[in-house]
PDB file of N, CA and C in Angstrom:
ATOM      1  N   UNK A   1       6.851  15.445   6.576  1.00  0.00           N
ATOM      2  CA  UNK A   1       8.021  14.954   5.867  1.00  0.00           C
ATOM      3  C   UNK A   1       8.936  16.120   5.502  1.00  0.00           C
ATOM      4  N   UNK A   2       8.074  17.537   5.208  1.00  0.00           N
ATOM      5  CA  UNK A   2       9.056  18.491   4.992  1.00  0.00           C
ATOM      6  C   UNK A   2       9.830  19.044   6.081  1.00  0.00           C
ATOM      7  N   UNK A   3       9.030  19.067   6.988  1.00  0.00           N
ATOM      8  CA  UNK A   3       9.827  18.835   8.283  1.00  0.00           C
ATOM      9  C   UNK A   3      11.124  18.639   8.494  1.00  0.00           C
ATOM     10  N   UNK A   4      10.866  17.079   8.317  1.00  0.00           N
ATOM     11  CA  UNK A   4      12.232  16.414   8.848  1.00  0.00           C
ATOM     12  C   UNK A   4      12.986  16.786   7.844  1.00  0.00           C
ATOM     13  N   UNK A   5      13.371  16.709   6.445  1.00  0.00           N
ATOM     14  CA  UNK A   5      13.869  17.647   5.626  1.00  0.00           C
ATOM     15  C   UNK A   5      14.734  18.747   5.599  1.00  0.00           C
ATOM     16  N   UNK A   6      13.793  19.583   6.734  1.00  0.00           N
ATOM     17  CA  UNK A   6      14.237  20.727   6.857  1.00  0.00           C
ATOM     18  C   UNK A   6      15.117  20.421   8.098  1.00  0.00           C
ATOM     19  N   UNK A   7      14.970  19.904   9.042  1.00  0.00           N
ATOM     20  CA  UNK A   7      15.673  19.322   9.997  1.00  0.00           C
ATOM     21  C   UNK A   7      17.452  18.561   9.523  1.00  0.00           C
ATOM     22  N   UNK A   8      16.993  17.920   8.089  1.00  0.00           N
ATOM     23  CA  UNK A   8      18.103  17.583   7.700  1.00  0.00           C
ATOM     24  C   UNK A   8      18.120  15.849   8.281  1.00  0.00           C
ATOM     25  N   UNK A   9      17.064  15.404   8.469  1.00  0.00           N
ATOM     26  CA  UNK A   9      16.939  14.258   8.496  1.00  0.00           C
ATOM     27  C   UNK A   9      16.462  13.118   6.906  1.00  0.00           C
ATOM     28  N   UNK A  10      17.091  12.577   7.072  1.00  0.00           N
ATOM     29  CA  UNK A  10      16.773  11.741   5.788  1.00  0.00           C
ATOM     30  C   UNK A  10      15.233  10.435   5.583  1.00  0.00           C
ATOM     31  N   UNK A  11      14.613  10.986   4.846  1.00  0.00           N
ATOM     32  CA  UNK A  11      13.571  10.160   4.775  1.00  0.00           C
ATOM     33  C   UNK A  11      13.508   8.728   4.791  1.00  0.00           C
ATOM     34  N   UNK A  12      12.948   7.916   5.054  1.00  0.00           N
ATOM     35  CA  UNK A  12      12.857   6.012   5.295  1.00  0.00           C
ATOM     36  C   UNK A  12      11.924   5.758   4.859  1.00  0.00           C
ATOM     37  N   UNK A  13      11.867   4.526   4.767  1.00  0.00           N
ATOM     38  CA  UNK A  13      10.388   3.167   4.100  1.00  0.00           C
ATOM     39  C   UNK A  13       9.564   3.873   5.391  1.00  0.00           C
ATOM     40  N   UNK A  14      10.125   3.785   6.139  1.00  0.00           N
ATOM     41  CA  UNK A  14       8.616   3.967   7.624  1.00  0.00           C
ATOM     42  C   UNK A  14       8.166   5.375   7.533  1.00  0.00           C
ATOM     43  N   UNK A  15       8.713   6.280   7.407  1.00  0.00           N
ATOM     44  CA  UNK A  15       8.415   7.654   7.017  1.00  0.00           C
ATOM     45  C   UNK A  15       7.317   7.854   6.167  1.00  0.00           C
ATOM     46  N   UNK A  16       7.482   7.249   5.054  1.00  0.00           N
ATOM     47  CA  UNK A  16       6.769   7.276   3.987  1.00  0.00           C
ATOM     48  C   UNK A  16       5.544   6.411   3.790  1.00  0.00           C
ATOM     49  N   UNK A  17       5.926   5.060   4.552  1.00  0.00           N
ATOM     50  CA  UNK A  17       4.840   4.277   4.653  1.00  0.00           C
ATOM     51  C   UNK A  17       3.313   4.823   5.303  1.00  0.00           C
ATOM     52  N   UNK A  18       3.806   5.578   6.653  1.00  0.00           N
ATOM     53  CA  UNK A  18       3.518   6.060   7.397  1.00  0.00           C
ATOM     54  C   UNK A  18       2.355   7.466   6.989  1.00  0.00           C
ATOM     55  N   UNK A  19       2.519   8.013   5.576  1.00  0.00           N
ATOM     56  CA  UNK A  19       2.413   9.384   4.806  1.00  0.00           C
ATOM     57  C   UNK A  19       1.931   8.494   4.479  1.00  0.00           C
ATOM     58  N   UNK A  20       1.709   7.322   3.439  1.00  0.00           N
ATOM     59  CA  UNK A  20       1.108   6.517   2.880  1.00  0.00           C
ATOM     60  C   UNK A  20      -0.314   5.906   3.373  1.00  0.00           C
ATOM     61  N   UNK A  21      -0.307   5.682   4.868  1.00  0.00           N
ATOM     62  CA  UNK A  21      -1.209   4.929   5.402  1.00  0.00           C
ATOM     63  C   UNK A  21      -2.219   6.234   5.860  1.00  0.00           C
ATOM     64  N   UNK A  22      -1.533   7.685   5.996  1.00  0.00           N
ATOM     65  CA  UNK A  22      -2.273   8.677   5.961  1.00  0.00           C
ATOM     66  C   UNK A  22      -3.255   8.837   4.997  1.00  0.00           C
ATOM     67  N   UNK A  23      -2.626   8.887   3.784  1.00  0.00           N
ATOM     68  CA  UNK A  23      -3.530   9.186   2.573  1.00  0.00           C
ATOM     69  C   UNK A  23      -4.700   7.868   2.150  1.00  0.00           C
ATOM     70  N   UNK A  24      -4.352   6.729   2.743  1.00  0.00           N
ATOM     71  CA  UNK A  24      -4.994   5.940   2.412  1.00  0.00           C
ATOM     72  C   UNK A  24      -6.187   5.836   3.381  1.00  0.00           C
ATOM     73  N   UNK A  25      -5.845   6.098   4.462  1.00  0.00           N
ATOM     74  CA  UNK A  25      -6.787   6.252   5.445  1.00  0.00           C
ATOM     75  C   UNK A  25      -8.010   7.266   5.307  1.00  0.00           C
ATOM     76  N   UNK A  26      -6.947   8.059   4.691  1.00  0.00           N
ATOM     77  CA  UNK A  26      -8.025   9.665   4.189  1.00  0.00           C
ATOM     78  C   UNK A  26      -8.755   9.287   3.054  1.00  0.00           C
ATOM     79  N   UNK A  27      -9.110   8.090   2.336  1.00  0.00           N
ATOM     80  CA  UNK A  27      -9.804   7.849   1.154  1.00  0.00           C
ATOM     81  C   UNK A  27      -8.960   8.392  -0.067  1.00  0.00           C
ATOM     82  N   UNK A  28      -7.642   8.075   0.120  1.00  0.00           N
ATOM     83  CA  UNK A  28      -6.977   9.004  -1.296  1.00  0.00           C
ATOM     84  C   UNK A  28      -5.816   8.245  -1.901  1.00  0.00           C
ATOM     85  N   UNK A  29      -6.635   6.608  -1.974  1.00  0.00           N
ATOM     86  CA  UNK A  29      -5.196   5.507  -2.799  1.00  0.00           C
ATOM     87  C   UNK A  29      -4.302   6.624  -3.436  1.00  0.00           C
ATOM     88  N   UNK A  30      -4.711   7.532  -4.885  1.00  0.00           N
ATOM     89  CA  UNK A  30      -3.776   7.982  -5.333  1.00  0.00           C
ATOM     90  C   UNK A  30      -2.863   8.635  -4.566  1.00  0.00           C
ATOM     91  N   UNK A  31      -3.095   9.447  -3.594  1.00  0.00           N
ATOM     92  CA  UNK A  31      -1.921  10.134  -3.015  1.00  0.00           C
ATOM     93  C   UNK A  31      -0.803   8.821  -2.272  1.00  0.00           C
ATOM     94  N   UNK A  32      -1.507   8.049  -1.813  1.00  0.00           N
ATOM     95  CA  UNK A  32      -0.477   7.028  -1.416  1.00  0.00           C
ATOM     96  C   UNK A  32       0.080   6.649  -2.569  1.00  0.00           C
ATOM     97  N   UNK A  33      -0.369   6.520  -3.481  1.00  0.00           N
ATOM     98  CA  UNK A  33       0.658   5.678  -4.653  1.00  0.00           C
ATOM     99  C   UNK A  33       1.714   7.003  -5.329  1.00  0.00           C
ATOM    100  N   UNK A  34       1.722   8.012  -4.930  1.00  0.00           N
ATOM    101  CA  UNK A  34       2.441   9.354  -4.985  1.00  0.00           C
ATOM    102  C   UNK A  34       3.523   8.998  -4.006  1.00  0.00           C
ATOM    103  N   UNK A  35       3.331   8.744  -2.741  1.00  0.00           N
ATOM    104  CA  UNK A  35       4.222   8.798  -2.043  1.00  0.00           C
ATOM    105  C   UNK A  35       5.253   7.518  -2.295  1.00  0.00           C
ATOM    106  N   UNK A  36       4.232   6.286  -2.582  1.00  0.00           N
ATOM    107  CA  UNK A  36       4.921   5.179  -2.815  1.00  0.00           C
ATOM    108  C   UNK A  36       5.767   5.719  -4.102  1.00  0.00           C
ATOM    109  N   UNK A  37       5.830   5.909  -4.897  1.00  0.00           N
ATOM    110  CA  UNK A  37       6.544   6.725  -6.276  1.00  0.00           C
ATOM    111  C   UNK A  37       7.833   7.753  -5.510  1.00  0.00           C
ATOM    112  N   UNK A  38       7.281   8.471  -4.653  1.00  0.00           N
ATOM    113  CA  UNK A  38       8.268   9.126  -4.412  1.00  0.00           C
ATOM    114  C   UNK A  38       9.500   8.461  -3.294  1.00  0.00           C
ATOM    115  N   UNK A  39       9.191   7.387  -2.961  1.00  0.00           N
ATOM    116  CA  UNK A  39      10.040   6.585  -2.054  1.00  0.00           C
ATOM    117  C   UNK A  39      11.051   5.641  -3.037  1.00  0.00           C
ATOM    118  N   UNK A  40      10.248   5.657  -4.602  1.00  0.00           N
ATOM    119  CA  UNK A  40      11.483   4.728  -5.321  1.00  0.00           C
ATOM    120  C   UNK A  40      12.360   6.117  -6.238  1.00  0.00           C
ATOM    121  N   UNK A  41      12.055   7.198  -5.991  1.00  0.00           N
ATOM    122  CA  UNK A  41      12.877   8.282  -6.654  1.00  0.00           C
ATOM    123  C   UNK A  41      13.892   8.436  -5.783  1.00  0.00           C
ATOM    124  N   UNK A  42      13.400   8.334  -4.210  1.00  0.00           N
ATOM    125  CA  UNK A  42      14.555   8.762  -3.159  1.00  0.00           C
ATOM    126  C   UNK A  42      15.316   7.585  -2.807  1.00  0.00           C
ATOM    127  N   UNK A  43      15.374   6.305  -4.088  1.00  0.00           N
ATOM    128  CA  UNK A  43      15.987   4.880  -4.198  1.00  0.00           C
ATOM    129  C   UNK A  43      15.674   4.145  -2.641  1.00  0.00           C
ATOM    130  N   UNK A  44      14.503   4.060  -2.246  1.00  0.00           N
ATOM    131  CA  UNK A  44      14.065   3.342  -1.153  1.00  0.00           C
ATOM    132  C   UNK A  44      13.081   1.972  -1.721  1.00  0.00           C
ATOM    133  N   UNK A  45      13.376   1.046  -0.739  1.00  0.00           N
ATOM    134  CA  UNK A  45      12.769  -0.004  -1.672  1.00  0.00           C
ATOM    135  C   UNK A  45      11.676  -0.125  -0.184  1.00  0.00           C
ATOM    136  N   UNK A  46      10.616  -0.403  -0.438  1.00  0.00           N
ATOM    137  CA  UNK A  46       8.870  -0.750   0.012  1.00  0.00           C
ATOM    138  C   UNK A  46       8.944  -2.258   0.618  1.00  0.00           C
ATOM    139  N   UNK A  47       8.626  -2.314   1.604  1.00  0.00           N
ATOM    140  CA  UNK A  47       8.742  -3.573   2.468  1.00  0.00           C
ATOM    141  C   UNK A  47       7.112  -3.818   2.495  1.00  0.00           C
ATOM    142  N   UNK A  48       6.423  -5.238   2.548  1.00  0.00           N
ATOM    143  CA  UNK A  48       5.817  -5.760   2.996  1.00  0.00           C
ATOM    144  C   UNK A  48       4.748  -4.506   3.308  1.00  0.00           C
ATOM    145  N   UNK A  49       5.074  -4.106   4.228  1.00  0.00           N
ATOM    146  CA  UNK A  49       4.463  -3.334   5.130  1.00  0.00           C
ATOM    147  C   UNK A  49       3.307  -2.113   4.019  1.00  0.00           C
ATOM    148  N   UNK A  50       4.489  -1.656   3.372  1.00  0.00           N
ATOM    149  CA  UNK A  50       4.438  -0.275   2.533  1.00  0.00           C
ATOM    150  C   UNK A  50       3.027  -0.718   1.667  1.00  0.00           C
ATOM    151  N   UNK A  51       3.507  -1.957   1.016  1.00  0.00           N
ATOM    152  CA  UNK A  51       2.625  -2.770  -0.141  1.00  0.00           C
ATOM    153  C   UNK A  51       0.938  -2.906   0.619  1.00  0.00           C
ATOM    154  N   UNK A  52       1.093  -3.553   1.728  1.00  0.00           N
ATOM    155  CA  UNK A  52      -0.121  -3.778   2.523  1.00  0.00           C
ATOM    156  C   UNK A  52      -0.911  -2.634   2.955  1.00  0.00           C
ATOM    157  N   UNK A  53      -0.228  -1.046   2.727  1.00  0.00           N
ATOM    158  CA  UNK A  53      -1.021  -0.287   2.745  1.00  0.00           C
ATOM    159  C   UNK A  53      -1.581   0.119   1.420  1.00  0.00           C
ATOM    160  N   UNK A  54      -1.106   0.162   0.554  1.00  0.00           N
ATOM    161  CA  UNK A  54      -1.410   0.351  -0.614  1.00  0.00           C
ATOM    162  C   UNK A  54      -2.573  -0.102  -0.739  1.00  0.00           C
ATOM    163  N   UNK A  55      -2.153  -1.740  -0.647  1.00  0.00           N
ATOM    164  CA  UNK A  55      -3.451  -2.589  -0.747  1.00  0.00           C
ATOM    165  C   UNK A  55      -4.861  -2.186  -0.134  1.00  0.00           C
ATOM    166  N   UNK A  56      -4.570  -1.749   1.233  1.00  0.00           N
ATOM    167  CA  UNK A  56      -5.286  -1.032   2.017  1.00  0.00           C
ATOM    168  C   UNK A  56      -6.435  -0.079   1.603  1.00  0.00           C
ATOM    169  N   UNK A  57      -5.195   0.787   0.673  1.00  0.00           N
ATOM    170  CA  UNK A  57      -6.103   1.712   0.561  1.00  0.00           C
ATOM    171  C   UNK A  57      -6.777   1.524  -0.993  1.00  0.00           C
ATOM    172  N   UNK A  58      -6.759   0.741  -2.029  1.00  0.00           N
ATOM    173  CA  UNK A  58      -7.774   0.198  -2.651  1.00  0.00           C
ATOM    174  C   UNK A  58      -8.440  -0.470  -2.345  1.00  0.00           C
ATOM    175  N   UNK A  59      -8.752  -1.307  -1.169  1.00  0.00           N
ATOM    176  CA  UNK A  59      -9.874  -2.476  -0.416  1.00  0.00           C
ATOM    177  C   UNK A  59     -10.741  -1.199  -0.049  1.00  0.00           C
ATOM    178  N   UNK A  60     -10.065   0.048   1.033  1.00  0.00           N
ATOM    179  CA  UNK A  60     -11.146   0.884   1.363  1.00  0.00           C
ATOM    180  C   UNK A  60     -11.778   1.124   0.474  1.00  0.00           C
ATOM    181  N   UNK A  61     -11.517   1.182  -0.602  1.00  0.00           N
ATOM    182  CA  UNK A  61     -12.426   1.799  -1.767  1.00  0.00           C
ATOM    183  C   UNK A  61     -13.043   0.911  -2.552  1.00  0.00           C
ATOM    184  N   UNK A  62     -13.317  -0.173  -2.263  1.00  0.00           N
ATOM    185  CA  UNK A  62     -14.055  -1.511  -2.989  1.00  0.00           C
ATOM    186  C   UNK A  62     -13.438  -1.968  -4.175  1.00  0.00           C
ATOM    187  N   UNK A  63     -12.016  -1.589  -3.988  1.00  0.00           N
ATOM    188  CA  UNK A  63     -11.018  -2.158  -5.834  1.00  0.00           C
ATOM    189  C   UNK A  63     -10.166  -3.059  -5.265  1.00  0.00           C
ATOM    190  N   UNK A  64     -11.036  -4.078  -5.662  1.00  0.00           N
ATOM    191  CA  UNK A  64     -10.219  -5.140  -5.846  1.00  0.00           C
ATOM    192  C   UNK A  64      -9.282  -5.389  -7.064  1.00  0.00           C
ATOM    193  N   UNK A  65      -9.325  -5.152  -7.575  1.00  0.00           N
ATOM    194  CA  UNK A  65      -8.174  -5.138  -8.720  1.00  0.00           C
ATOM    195  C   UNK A  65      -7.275  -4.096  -8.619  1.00  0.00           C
ATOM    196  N   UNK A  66      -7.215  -3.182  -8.667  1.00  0.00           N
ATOM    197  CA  UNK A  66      -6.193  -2.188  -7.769  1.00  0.00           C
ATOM    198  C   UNK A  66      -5.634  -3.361  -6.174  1.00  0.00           C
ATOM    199  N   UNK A  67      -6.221  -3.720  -5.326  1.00  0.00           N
ATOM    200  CA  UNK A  67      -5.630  -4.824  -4.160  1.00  0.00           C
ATOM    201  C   UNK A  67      -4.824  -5.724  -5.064  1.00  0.00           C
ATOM    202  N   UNK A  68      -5.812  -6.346  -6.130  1.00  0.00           N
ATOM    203  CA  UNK A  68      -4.596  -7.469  -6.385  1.00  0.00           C
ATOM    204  C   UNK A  68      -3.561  -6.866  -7.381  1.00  0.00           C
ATOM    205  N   UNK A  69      -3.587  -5.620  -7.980  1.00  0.00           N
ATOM    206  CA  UNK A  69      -2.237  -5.305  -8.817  1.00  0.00           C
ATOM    207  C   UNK A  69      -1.246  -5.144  -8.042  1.00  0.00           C
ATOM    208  N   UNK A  70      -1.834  -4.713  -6.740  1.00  0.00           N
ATOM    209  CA  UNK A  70      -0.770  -4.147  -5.624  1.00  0.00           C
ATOM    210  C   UNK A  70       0.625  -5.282  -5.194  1.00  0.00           C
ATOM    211  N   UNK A  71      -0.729  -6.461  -4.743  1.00  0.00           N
ATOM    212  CA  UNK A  71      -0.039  -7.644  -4.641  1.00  0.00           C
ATOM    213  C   UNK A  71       1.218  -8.194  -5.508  1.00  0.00           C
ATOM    214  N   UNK A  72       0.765  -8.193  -7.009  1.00  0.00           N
ATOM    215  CA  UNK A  72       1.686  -8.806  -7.851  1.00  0.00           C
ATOM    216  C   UNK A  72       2.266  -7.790  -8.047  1.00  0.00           C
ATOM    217  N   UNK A  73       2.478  -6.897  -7.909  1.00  0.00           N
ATOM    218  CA  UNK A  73       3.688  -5.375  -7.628  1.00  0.00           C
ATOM    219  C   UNK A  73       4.469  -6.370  -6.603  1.00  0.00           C
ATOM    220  N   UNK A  74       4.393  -6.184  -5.558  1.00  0.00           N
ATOM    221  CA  UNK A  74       4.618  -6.495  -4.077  1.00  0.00           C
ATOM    222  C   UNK A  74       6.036  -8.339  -4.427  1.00  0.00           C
ATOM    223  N   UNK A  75       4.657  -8.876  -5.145  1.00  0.00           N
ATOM    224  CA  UNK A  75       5.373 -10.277  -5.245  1.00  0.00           C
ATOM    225  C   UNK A  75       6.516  -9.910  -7.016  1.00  0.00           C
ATOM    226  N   UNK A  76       6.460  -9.173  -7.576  1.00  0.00           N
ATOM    227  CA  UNK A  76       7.585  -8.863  -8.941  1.00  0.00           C
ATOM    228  C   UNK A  76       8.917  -8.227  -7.933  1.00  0.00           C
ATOM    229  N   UNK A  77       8.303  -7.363  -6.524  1.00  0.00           N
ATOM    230  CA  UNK A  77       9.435  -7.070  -6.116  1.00  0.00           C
ATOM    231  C   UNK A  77      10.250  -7.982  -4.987  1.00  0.00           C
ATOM    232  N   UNK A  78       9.479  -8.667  -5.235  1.00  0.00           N
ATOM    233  CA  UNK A  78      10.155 -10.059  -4.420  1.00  0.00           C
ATOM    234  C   UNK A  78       9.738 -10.318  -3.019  1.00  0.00           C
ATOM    235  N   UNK A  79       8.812  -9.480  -2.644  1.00  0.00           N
ATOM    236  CA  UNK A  79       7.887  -9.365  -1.426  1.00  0.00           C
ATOM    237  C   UNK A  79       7.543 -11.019  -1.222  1.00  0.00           C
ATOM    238  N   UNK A  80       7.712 -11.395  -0.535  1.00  0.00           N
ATOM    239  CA  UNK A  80       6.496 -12.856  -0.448  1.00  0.00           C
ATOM    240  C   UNK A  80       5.698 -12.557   0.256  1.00  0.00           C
ATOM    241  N   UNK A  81       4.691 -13.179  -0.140  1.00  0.00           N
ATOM    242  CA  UNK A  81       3.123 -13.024   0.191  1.00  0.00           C
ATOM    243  C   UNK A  81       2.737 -13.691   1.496  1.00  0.00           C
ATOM    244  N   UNK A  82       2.633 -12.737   2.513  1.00  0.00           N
ATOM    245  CA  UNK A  82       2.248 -12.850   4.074  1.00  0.00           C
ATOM    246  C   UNK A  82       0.218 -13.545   4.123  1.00  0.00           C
ATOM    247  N   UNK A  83       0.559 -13.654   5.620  1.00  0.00           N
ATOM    248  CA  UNK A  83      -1.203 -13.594   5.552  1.00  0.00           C
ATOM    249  C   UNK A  83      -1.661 -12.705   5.750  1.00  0.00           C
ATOM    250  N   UNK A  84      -1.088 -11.157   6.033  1.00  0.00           N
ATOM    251  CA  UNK A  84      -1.994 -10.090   6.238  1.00  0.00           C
ATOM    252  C   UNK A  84      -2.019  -9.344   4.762  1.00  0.00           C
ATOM    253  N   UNK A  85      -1.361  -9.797   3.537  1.00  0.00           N
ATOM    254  CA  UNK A  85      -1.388  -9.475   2.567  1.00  0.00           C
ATOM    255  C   UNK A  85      -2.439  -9.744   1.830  1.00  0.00           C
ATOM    256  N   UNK A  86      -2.568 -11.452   2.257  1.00  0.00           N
ATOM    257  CA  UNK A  86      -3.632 -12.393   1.588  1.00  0.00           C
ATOM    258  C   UNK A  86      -5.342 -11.225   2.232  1.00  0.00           C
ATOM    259  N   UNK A  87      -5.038 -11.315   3.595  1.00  0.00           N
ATOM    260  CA  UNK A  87      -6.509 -10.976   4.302  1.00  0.00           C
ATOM    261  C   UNK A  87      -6.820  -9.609   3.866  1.00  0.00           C
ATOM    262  N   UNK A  88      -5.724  -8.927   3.450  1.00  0.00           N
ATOM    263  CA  UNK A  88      -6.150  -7.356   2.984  1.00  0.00           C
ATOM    264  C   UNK A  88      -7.071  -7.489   1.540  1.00  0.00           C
ATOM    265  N   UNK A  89      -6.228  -8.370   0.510  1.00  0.00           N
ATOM    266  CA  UNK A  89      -7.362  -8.881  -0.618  1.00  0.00           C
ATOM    267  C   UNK A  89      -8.393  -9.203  -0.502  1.00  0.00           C
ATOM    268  N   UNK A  90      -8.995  -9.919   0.461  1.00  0.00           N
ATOM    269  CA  UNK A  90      -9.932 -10.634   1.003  1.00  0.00           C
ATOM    270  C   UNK A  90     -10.817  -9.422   1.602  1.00  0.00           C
ATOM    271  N   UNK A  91     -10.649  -8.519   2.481  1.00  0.00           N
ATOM    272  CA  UNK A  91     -10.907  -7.423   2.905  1.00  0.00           C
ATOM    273  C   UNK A  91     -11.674  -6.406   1.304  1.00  0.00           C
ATOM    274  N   UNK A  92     -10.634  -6.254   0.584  1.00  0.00           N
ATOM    275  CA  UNK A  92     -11.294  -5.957  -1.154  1.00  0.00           C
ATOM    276  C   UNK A  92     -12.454  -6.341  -1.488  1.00  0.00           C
ATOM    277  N   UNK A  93     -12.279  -7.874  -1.494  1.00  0.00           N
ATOM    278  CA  UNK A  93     -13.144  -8.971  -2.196  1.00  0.00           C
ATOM    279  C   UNK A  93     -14.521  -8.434  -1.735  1.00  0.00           C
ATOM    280  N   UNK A  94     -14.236  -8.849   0.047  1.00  0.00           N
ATOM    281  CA  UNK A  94     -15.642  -8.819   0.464  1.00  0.00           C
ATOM    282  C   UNK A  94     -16.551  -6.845   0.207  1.00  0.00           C
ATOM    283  N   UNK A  95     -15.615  -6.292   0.271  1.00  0.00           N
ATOM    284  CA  UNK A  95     -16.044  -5.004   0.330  1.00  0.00           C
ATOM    285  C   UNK A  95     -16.611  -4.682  -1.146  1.00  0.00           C
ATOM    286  N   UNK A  96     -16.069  -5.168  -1.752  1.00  0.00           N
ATOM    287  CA  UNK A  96     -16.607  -4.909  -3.488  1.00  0.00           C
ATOM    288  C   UNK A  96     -17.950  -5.835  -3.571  1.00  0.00           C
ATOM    289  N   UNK A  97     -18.657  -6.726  -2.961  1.00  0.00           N
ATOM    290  CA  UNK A  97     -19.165  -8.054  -3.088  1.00  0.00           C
ATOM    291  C   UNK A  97     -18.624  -8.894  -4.239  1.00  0.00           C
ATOM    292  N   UNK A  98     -17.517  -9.366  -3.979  1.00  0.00           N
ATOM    293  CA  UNK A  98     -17.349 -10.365  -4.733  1.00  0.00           C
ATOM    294  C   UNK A  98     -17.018 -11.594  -3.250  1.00  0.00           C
ATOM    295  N   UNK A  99     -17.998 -12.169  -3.374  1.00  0.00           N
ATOM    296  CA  UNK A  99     -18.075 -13.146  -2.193  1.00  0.00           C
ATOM    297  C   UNK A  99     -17.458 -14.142  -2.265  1.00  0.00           C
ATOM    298  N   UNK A 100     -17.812 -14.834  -3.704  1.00  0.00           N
ATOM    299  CA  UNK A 100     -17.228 -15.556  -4.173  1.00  0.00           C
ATOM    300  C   UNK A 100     -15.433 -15.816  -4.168  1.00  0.00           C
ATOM    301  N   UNK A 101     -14.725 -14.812  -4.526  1.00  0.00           N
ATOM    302  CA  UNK A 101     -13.436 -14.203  -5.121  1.00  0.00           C
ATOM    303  C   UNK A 101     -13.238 -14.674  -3.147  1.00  0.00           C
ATOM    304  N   UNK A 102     -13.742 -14.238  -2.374  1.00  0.00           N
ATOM    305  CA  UNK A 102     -13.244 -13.804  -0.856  1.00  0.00           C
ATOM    306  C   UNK A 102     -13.328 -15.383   0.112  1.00  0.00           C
ATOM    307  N   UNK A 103     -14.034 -16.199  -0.974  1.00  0.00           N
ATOM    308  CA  UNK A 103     -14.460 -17.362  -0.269  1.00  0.00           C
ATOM    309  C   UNK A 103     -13.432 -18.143  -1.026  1.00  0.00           C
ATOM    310  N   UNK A 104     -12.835 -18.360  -1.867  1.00  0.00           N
ATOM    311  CA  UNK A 104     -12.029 -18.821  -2.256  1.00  0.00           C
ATOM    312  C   UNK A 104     -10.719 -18.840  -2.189  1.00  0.00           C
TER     313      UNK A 104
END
């Protein structure tokens, strides 16, 4: 990202999402929720997409409640709620064992 920066290119939702799905991938929700933070400083607004990694990366980590805060983040910003949004919770659920929560 400093990169492009330095290039003089201007950062995007996909840029960042993208840095996002890194850190989340890497086991490191917080750093994604850093980047997500730093995408509403650089007045970028988080699509669908952005949110579902987030989500992402608290399911990897068996927090389901971190997944569903993500969600009602996602839906306050007016996101409507997809099915890969729904299945990423579900993805949480089952990973935390809450079977129940995932069957429902």
């Amino acid at each position: 990202l400093g990169r492009a920066q330095d290039m003089r290119i201007a950062p995007n939702v996909v840029m960042l999402t993208s840095v996002m799905r890194a850190e989340a991938v890497a086991g490191n929700p917080a750093g994604a929720e850093r980047w997500f933070d730093e995408a509403g400083k650089l007045g970028l607004q988080c699509d669908a997409v952005a949110f579902g990694v987030l989500m992402d990366g608290a399911a990897r980590q068996g927090d389901l409640p971190g997944a569903a805060r993500w969600l009602f983040r996602a839906c306050s910003a007016g996101i409507a709620p997809n099915a890969v949004l729904f299945a990423t919770l579900l993805k949480a659920a089952a990973r935390c064992s809450h079977t129940a929560a995932a069957v429902c």
